[in-house]
Protein backbone atom coordinates (compact mmCIF):
# COMPACT_ATOMS: atom_id res chain seq x y z
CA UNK A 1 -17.65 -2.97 -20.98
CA UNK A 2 -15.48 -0.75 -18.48
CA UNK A 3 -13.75 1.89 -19.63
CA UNK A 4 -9.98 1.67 -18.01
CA UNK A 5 -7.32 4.67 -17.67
CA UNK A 6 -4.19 2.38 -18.39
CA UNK A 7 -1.20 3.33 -20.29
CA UNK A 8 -1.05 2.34 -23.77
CA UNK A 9 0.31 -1.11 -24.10
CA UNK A 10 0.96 -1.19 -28.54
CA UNK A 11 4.16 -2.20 -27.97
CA UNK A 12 3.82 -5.44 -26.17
CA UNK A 13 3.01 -9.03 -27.22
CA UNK A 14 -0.23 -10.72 -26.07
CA UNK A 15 1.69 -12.25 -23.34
CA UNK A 16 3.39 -9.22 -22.21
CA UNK A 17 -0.09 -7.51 -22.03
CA UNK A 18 -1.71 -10.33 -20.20
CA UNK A 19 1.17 -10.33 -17.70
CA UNK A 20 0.93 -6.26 -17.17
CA UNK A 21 -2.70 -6.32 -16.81
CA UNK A 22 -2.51 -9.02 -14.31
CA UNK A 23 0.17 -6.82 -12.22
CA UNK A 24 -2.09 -3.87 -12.74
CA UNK A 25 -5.27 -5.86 -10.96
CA UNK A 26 -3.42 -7.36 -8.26
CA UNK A 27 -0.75 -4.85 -7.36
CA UNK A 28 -3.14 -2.86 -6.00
CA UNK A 29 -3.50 -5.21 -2.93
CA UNK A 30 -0.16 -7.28 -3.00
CA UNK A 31 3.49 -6.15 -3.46
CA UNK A 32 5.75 -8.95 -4.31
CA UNK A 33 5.14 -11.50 -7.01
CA UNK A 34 6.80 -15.04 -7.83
CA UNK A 35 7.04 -15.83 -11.93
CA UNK A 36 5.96 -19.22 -10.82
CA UNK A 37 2.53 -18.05 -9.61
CA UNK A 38 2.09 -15.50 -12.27
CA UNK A 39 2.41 -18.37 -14.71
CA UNK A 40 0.47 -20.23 -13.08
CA UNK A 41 -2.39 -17.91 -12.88
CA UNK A 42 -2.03 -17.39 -16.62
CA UNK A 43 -1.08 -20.49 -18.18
CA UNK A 44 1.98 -19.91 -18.56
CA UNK A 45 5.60 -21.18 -17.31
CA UNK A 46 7.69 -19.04 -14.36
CA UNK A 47 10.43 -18.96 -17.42
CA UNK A 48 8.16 -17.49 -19.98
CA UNK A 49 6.66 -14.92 -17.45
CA UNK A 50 10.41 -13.86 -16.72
CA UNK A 51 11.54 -13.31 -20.52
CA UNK A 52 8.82 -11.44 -21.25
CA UNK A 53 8.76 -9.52 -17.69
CA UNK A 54 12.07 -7.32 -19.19
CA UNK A 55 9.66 -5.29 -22.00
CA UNK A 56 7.35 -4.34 -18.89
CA UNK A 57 10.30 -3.60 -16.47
CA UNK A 58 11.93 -1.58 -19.27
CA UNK A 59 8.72 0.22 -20.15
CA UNK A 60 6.87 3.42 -19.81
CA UNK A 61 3.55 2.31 -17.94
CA UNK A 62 1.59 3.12 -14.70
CA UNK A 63 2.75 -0.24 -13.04
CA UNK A 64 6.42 0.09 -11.86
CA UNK A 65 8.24 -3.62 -11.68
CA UNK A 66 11.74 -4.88 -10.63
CA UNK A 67 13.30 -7.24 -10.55
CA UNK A 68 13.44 -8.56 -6.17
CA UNK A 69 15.24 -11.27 -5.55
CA UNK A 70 15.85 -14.95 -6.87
CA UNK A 71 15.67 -17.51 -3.90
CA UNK A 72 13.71 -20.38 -5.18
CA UNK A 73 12.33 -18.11 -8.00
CA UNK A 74 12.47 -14.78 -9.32
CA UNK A 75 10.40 -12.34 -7.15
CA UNK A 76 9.51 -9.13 -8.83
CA UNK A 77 8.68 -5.95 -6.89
CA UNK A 78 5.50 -4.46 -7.72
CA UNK A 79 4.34 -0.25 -7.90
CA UNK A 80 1.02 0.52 -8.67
């Protein structure tokens, strides 16, 4: 088992976590990010990554997120 040097996440759901940790592991190589293909990645819908993508925006962890842009989608920006 790694060890990892993330911010606490106590205050999140399961989905919220599973969403942050995904931005953590590839916003390290990529920058902008579609809720469609975050959903998809995670099994779940574009819609449910964007509701619970405002606890992480609003939050106090090492992955910095905004909202980017809506053409098509909601694209969040992405600051690891």
């Amino acid at each position: 088992m790694s060890a990892t040097t993330a911010a606490p996440t106590t205050d999140l759901t399961d989905k919220q976590e599973r969403i942050l940790n995904y931005l953590r592991e590839k916003g390290v190589t990529k920058t902008y990010f579609k809720s469609r293909l975050i959903g998809e990645a995670l099994g779940l819908s574009a819609k449910e990554v964007g509701s619970n993508m405002t606890a992480i925006c609003e939050g106090n962890f090492d992955v910095e997120v905004e909202k980017w842009g809506y053409s098509s989608g909601t694209t969040w920006k992405v600051t690891v």
